[in-house]
C-alpha atoms as a PDB file:
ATOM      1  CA  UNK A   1     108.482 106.347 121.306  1.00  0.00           C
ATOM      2  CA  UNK A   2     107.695 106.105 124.907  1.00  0.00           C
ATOM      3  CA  UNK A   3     109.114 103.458 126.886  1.00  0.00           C
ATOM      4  CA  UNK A   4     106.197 100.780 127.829  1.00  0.00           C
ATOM      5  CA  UNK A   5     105.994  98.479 131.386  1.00  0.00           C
ATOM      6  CA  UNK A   6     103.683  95.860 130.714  1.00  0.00           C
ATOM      7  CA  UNK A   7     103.208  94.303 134.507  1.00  0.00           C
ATOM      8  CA  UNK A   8     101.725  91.062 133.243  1.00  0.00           C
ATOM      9  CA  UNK A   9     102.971  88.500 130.648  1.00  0.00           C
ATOM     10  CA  UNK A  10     102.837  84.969 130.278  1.00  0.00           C
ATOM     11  CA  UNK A  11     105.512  84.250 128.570  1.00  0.00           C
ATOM     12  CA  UNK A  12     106.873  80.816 130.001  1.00  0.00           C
ATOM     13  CA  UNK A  13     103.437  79.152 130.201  1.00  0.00           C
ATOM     14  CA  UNK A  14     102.197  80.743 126.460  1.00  0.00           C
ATOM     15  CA  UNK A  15     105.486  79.663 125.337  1.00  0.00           C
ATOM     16  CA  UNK A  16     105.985  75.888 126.755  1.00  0.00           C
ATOM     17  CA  UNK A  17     102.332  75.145 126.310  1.00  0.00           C
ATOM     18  CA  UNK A  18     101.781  75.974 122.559  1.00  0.00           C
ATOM     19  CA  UNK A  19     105.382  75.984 121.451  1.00  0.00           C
ATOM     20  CA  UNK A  20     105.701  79.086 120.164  1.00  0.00           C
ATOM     21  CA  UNK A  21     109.225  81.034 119.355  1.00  0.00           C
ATOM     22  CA  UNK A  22     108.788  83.640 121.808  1.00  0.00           C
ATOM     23  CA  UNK A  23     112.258  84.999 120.888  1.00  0.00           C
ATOM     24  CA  UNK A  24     111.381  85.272 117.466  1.00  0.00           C
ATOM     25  CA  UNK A  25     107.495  85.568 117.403  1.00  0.00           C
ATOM     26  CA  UNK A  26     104.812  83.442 116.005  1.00  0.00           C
ATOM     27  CA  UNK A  27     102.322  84.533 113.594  1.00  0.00           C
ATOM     28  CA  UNK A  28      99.466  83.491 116.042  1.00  0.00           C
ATOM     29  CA  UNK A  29     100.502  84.578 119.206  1.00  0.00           C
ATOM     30  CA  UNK A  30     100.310  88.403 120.507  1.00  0.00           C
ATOM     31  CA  UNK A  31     103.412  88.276 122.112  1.00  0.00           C
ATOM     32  CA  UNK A  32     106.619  87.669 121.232  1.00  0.00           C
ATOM     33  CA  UNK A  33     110.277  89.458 121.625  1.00  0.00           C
ATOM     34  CA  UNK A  34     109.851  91.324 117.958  1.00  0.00           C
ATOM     35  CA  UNK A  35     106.468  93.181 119.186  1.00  0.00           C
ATOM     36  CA  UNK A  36     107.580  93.877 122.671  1.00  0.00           C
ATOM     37  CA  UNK A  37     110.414  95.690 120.992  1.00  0.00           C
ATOM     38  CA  UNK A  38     108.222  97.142 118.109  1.00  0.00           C
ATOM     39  CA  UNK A  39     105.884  98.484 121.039  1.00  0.00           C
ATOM     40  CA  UNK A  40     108.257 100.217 123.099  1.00  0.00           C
ATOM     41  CA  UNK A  41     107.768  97.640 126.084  1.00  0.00           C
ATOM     42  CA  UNK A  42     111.082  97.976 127.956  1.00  0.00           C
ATOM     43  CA  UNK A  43     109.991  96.415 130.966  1.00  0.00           C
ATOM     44  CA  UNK A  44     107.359  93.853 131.934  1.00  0.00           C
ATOM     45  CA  UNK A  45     106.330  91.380 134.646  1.00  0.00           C
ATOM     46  CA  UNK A  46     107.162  87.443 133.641  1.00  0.00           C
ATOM     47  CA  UNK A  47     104.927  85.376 135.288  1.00  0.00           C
ATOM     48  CA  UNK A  48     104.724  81.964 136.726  1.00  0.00           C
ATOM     49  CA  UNK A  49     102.032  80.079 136.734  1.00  0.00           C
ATOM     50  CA  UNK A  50     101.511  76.529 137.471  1.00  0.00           C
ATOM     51  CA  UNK A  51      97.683  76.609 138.724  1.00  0.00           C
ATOM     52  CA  UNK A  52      97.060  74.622 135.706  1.00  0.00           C
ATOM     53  CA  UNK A  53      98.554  71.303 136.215  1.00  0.00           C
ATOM     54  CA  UNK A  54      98.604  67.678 135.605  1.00  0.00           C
ATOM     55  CA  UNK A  55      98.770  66.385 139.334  1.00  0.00           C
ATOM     56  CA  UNK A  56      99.478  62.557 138.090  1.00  0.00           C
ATOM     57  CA  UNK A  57     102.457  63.987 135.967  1.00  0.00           C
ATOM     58  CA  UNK A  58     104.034  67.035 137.154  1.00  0.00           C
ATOM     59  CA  UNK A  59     104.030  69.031 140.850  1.00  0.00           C
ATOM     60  CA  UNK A  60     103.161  72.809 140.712  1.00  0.00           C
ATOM     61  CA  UNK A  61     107.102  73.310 142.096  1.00  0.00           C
ATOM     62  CA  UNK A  62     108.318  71.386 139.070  1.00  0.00           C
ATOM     63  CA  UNK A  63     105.877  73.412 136.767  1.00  0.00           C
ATOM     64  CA  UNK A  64     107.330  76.685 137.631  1.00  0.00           C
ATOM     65  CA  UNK A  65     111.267  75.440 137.965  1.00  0.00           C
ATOM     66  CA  UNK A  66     110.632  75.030 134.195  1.00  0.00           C
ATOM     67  CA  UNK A  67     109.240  78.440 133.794  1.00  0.00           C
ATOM     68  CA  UNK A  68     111.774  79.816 135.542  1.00  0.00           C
ATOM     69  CA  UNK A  69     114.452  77.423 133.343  1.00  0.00           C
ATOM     70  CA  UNK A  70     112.629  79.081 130.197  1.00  0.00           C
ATOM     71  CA  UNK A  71     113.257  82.748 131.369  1.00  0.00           C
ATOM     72  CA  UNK A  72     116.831  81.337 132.401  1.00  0.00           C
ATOM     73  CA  UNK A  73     117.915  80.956 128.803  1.00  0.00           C
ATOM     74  CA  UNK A  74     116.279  83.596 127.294  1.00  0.00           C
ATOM     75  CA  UNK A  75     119.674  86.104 127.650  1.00  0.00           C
ATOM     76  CA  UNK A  76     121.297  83.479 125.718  1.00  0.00           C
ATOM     77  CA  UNK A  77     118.685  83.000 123.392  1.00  0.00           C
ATOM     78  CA  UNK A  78     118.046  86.782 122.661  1.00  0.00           C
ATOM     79  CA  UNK A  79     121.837  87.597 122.472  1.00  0.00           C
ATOM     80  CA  UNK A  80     121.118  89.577 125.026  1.00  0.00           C
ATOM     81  CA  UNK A  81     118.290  91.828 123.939  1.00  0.00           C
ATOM     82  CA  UNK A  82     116.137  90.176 126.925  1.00  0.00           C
ATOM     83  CA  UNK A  83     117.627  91.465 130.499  1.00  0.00           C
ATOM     84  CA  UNK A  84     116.345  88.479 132.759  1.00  0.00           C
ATOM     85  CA  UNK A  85     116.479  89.121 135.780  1.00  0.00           C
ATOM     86  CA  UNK A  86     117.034  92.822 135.152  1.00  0.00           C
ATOM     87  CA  UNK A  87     117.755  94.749 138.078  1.00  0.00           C
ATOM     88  CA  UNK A  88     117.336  98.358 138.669  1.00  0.00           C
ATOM     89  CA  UNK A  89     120.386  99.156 136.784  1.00  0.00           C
ATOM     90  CA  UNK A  90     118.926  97.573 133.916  1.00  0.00           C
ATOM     91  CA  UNK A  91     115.775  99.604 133.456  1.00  0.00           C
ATOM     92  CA  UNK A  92     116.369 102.482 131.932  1.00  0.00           C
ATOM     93  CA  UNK A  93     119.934 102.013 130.568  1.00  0.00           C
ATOM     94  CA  UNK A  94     119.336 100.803 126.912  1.00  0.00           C
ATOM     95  CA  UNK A  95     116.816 102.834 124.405  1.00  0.00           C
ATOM     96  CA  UNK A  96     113.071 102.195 124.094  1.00  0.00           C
ATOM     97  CA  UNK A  97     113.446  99.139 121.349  1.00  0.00           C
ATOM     98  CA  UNK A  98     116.555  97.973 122.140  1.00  0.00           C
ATOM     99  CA  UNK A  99     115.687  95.888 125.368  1.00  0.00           C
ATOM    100  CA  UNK A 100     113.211  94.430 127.099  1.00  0.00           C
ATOM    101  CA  UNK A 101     114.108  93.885 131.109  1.00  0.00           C
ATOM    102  CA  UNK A 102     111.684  91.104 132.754  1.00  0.00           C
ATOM    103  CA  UNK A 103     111.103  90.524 136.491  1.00  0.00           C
ATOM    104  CA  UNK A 104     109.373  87.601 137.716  1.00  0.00           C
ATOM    105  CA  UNK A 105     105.941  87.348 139.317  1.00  0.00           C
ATOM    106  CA  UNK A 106     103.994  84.695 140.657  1.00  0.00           C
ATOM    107  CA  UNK A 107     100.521  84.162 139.433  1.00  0.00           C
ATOM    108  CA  UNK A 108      99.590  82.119 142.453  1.00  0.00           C
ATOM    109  CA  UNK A 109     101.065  80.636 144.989  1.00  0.00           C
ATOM    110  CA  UNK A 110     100.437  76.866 144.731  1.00  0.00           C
ATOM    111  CA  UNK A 111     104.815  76.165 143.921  1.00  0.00           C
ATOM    112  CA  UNK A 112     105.460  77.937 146.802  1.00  0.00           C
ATOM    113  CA  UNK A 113     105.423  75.375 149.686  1.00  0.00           C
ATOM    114  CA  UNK A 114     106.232  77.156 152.841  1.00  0.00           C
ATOM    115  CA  UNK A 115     106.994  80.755 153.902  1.00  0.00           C
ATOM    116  CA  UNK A 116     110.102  80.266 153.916  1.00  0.00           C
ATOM    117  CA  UNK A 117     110.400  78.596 150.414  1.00  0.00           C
ATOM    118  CA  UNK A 118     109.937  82.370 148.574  1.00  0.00           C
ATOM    119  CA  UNK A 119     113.728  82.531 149.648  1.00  0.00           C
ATOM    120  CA  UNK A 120     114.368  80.277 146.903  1.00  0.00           C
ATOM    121  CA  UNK A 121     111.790  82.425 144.483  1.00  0.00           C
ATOM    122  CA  UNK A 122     113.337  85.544 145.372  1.00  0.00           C
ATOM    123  CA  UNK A 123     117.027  84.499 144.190  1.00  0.00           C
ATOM    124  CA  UNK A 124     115.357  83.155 140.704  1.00  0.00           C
ATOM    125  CA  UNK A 125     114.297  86.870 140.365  1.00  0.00           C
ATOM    126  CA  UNK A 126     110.666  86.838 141.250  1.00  0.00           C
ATOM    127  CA  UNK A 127     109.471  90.384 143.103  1.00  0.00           C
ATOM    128  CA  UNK A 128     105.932  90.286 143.211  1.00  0.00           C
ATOM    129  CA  UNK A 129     103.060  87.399 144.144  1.00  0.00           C
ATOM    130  CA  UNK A 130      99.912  87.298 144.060  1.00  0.00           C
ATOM    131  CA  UNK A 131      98.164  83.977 146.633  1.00  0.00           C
ATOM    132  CA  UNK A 132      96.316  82.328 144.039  1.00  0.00           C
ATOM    133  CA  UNK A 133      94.535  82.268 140.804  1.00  0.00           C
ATOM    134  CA  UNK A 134      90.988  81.641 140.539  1.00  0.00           C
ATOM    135  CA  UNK A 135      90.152  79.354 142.885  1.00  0.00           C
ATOM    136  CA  UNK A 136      90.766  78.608 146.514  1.00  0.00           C
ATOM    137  CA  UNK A 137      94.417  77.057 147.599  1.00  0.00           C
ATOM    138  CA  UNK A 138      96.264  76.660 151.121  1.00  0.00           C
ATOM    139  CA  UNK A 139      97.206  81.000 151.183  1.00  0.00           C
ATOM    140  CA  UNK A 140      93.964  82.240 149.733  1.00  0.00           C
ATOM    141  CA  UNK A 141      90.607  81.913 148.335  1.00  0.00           C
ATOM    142  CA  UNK A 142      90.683  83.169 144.261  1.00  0.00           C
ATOM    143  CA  UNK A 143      87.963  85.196 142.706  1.00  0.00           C
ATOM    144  CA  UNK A 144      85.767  82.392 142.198  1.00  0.00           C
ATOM    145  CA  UNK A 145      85.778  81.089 145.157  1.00  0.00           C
ATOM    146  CA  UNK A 146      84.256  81.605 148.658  1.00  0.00           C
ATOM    147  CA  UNK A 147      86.555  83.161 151.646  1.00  0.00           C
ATOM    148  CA  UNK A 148      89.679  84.872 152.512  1.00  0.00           C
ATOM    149  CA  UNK A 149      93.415  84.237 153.545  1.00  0.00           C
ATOM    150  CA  UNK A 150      93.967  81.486 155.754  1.00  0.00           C
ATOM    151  CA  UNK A 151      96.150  81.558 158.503  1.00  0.00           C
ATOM    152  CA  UNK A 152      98.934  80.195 156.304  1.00  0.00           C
ATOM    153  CA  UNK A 153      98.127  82.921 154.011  1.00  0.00           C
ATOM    154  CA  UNK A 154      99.016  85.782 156.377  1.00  0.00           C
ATOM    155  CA  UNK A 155     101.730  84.022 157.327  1.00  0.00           C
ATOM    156  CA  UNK A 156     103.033  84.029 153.299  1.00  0.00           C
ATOM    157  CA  UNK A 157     102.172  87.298 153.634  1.00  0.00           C
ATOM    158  CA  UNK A 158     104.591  88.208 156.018  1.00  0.00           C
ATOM    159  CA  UNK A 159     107.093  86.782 154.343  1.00  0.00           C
ATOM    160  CA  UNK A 160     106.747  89.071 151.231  1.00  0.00           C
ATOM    161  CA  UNK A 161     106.817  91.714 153.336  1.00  0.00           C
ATOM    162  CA  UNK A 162     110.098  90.276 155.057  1.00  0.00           C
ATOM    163  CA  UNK A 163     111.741  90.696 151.246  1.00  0.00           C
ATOM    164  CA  UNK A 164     110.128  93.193 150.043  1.00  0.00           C
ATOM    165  CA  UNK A 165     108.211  91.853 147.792  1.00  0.00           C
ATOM    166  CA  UNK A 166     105.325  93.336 145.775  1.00  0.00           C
ATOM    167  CA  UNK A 167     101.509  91.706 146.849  1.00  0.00           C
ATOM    168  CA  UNK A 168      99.550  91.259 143.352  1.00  0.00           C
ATOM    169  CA  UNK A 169      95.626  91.088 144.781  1.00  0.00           C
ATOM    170  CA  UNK A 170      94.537  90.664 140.736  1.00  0.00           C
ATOM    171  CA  UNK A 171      93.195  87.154 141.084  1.00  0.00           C
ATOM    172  CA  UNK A 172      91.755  87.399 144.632  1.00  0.00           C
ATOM    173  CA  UNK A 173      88.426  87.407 146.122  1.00  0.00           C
ATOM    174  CA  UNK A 174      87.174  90.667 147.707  1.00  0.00           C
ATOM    175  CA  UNK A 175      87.254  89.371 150.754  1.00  0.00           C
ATOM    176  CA  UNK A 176      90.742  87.832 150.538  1.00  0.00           C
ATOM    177  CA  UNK A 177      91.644  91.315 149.522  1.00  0.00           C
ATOM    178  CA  UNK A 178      90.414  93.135 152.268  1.00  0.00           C
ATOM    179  CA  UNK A 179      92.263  90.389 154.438  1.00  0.00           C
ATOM    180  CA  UNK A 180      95.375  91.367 152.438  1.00  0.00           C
ATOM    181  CA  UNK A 181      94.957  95.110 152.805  1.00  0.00           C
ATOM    182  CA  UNK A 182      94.722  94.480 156.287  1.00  0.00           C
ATOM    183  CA  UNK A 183      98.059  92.393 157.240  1.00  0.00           C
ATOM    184  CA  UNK A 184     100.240  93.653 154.216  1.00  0.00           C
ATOM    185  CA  UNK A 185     102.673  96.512 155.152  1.00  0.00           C
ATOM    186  CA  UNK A 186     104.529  96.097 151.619  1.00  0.00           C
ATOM    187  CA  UNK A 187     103.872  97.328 148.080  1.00  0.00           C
ATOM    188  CA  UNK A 188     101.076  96.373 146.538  1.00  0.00           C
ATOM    189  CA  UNK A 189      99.594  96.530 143.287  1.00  0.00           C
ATOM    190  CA  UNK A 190      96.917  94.709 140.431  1.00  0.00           C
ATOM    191  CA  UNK A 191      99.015  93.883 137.827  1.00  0.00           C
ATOM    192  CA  UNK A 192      95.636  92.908 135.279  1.00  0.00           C
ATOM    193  CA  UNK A 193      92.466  93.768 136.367  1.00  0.00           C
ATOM    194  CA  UNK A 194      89.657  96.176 135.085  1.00  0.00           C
ATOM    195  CA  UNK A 195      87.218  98.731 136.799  1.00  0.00           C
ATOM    196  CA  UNK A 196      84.073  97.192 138.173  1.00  0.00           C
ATOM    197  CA  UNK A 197      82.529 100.254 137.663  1.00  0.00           C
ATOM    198  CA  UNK A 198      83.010 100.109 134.259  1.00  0.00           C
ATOM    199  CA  UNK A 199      82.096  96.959 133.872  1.00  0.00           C
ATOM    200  CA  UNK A 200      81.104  94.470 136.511  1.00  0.00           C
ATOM    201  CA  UNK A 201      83.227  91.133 136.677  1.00  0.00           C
ATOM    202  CA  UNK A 202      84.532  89.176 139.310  1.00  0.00           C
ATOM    203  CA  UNK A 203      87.674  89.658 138.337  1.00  0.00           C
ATOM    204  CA  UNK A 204      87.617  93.701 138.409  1.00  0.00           C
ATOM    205  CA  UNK A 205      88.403  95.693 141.242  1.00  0.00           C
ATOM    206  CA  UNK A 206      85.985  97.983 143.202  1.00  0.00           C
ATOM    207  CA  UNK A 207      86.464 101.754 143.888  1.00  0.00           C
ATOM    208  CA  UNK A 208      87.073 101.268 146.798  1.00  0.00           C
ATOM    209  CA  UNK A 209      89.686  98.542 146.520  1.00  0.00           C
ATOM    210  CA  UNK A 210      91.137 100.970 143.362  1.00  0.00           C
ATOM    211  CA  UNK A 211      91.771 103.799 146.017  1.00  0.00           C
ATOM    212  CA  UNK A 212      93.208 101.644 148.443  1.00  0.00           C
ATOM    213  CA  UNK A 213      96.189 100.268 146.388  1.00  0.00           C
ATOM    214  CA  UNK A 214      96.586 104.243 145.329  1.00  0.00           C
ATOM    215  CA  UNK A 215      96.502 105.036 148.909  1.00  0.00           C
ATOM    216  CA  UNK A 216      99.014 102.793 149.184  1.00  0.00           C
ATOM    217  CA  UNK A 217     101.297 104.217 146.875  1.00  0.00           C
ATOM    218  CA  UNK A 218     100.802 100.879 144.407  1.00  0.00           C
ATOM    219  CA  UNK A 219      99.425 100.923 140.776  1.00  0.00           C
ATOM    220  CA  UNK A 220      96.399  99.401 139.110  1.00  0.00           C
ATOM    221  CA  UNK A 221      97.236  97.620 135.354  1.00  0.00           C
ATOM    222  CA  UNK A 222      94.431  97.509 132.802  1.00  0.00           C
ATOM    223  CA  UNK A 223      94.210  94.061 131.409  1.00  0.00           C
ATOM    224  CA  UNK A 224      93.323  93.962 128.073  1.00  0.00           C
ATOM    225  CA  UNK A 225      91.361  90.673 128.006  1.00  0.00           C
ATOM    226  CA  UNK A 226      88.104  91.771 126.087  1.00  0.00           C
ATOM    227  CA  UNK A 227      85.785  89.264 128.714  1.00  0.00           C
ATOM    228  CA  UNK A 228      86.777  91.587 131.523  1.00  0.00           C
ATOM    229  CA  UNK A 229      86.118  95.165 129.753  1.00  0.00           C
ATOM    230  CA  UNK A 230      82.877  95.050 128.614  1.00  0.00           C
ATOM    231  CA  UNK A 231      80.042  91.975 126.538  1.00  0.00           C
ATOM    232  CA  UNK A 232      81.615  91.152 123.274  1.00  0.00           C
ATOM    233  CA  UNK A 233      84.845  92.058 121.927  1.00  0.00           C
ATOM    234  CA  UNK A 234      86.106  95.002 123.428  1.00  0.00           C
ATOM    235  CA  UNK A 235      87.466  98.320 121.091  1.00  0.00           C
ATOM    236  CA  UNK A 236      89.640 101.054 122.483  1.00  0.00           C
ATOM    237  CA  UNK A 237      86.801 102.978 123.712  1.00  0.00           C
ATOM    238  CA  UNK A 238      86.288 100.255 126.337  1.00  0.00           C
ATOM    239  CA  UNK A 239      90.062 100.792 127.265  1.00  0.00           C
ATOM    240  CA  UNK A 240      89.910 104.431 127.392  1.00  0.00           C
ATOM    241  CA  UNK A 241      86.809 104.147 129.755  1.00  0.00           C
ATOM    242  CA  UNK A 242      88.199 101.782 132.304  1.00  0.00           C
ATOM    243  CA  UNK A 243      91.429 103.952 132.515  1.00  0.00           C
ATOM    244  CA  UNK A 244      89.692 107.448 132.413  1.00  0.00           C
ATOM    245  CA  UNK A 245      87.954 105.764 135.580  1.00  0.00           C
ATOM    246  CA  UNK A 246      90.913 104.512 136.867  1.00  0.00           C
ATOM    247  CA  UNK A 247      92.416 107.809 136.648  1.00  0.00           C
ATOM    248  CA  UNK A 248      89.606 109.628 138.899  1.00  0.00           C
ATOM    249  CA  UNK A 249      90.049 107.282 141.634  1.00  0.00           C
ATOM    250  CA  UNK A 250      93.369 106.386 141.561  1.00  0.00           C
ATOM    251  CA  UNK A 251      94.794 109.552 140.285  1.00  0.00           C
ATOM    252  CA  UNK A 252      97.773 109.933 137.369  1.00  0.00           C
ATOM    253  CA  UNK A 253     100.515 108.270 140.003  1.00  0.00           C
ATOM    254  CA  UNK A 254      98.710 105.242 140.082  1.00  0.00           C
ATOM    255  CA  UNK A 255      97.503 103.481 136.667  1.00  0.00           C
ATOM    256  CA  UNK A 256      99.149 101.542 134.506  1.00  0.00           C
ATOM    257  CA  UNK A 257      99.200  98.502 131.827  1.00  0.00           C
ATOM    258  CA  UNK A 258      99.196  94.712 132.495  1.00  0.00           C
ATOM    259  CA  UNK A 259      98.225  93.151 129.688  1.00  0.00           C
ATOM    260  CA  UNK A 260      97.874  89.106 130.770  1.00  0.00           C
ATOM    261  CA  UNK A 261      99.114  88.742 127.047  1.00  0.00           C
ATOM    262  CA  UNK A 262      98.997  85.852 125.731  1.00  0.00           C
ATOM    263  CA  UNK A 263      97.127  84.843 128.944  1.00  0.00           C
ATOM    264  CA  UNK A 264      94.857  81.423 127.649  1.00  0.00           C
ATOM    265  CA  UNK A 265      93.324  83.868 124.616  1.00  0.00           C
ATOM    266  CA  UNK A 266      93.401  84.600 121.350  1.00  0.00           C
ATOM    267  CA  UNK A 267      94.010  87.979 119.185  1.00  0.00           C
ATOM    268  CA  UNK A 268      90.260  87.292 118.844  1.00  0.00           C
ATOM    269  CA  UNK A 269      89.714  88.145 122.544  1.00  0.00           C
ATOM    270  CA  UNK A 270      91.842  91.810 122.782  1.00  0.00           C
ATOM    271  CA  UNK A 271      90.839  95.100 121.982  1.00  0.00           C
ATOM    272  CA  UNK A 272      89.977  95.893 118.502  1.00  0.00           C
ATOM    273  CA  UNK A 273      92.609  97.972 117.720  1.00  0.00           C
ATOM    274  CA  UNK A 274      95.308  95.899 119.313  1.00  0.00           C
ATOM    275  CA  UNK A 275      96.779  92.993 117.897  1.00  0.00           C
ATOM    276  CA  UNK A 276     100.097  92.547 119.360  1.00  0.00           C
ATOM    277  CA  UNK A 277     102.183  94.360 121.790  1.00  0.00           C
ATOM    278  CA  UNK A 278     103.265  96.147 119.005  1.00  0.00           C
ATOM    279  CA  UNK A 279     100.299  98.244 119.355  1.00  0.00           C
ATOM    280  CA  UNK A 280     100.186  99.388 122.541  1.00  0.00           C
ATOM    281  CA  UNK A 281     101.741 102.870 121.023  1.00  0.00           C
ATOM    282  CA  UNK A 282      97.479 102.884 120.016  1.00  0.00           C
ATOM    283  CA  UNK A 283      96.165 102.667 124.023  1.00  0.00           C
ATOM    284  CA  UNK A 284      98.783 106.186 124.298  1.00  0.00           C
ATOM    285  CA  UNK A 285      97.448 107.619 121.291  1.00  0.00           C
ATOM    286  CA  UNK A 286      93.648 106.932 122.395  1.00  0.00           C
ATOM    287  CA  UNK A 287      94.319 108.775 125.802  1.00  0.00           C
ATOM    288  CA  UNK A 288      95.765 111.591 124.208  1.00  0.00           C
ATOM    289  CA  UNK A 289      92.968 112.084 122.056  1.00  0.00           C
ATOM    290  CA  UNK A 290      90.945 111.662 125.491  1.00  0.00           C
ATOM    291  CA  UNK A 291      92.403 114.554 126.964  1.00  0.00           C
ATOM    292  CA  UNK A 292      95.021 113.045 129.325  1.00  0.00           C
ATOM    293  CA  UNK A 293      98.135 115.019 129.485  1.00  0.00           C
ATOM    294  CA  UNK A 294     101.514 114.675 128.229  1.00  0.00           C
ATOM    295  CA  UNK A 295     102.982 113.592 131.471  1.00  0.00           C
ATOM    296  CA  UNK A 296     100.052 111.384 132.887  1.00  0.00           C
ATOM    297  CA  UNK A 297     100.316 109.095 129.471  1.00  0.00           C
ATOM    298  CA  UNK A 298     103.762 108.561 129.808  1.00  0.00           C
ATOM    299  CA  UNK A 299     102.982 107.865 134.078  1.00  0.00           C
ATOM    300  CA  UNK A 300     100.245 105.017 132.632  1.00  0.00           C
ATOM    301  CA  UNK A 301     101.958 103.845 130.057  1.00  0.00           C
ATOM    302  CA  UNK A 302     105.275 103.116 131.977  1.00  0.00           C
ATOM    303  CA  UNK A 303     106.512 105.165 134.340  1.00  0.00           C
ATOM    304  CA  UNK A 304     104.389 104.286 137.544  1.00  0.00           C
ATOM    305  CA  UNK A 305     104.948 100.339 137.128  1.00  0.00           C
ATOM    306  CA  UNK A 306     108.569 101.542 136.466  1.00  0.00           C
ATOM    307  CA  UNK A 307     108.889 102.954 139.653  1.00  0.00           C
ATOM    308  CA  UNK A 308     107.010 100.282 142.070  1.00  0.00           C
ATOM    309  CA  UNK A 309     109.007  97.279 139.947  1.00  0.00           C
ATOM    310  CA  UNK A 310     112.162  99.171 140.467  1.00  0.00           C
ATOM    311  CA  UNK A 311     111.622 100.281 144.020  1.00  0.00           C
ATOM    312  CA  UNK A 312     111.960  95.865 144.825  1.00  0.00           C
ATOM    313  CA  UNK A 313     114.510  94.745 142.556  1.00  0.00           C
END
């Protein structure tokens, strides 16, 4: 079985705000510990989100802290079967089935107060960021809003850069992205996105913003949320076709998998042949049968995230 990265699951926020067992899987959710491991996914992106919170209960700060608190005890709750946070050490050591080693990434920036407050971020075990979610905060304006990075946003830029850490543009605006591509010197990637030339979406990434993140030696993630692939539900044809695109104008070095499991959607909302994580053995099955070679599957399916996650931690 090839070794999986998936470079984009909520597991925290899908955890803490349905209560699900993520340790031992819930019969409704698409992700939990027993299908990662079932699916070969060895390594994967944890985020943390807090865009959606109650301000007259909770801060953004103190939403994450407990996503961060969940991924914490995870070790201890997996008996050690979840490597959190793994280090480059980690990946690779155990066999494909045996572990799963997480790394954490920011789905927008609204905990992070200052610059200088990633610091604290980057000692939790978070590596990669990406300035906001949908909408417009104090670093960036989000896909469905108006704008680019603010002042303060190039400024939080240059603070990734300072550690290293890897720039996720999946939830920006395209203009916020160009602003990105031109004041980031670090690595860079879209951990969930799809092709907009494929289908066109906000939230999809154009050609040319697909070469530039190759150019930059970074790596594109298919998301597998069926509202971004194509009208309706999408099947594994809809996959193939954003990836066989991605492909051409990324090249083999620079495509991979983020699924944004179990990202605020049902099993009713992924691919048709893909249920749970489990399944993702299908997406290097339908490539196969679509031509792509040997080595390139195993690049998308885990290798190029592989090396961009580990080249940070």
């Amino acid at each position: 079985m090839l070794p999986f990265t998936d470079a984009h699951l909520d597991i925290a926020w899908s955890s803490l705000l349905n209560g699900r067992d993520f340790v031992h899987g819930h019969p409704d959710a698409a992700l939990g510990l027993p299908d990662l491991l079932a699916g070969g996914i060895s390594l994967a992106c944890a985020t943390i989100f807090s865009a959606k919170f109650d301000p007259d209960t909770e801060t953004a700060r103190e939403v994450a802290e407990q996503q961060l608190a969940y991924y914490d005890a995870l070790p201890g709750r997996s008996s050690g079967t979840v490597i959190w946070p793994a280090d480059a050490i980690d990946v690779g050591t155990f066999p494909t089935g045996k572990k799963v080693c997480l790394v954490g990434l920011i789905e927008g920036c609204e905990p992070v107060e200052t610059p200088d407050d990633l610091d604290f971020f980057y000692k939790r075990g978070v590596r990669a960021a990406g300035l906001t979610w949908n909408q417009k905060n104090k670093w960036a304006a989000g896909c469905a809003a108006e704008g680019g990075l603010t002042a303060d946003g190039v400024e939080l830029v240059r603070a990734m850069d300072r550690l290293n850490m890897v720039h996720d543009i999946s939830h920006l605006s395209r203009t916020s992205v160009d602003d990105l591509f031109g004041t980031a010197r670090g690595p860079v990637m879209a951990s969930h996105v799809g092709a907009d030339a494929i289908y066109s979406h906000r939230r999809n990434l154009t050609d040319a913003h697909l070469a530039e993140v190759a150019r930059r030696g970074g790596v594109v993630g298919i998301v597998l949320f069926s509202k971004f692939l194509c009208e309706g539900r999408a099947t594994m044809d809809d996959v193939v076709a954003h990836l066989m695109h991605m492909l051409e104008i990324c090249g083999p070095e620079s495509v991979g998998i983020g699924s944004d499991l179990d990202g605020g959607f049902s099993r009713s909302h992924l691919p048709t042949s893909i249920h749970t994580a489990a399944d993702f053995p299908n997406i290097a099955d339908a490539l196969r049968a679509s031509g792509v070679s040997e080595d390139d599957v195993a690049k998308v399916c885990g290798s190029n995230f592989r090396r961009l996650l580990t080249g940070v931690m």
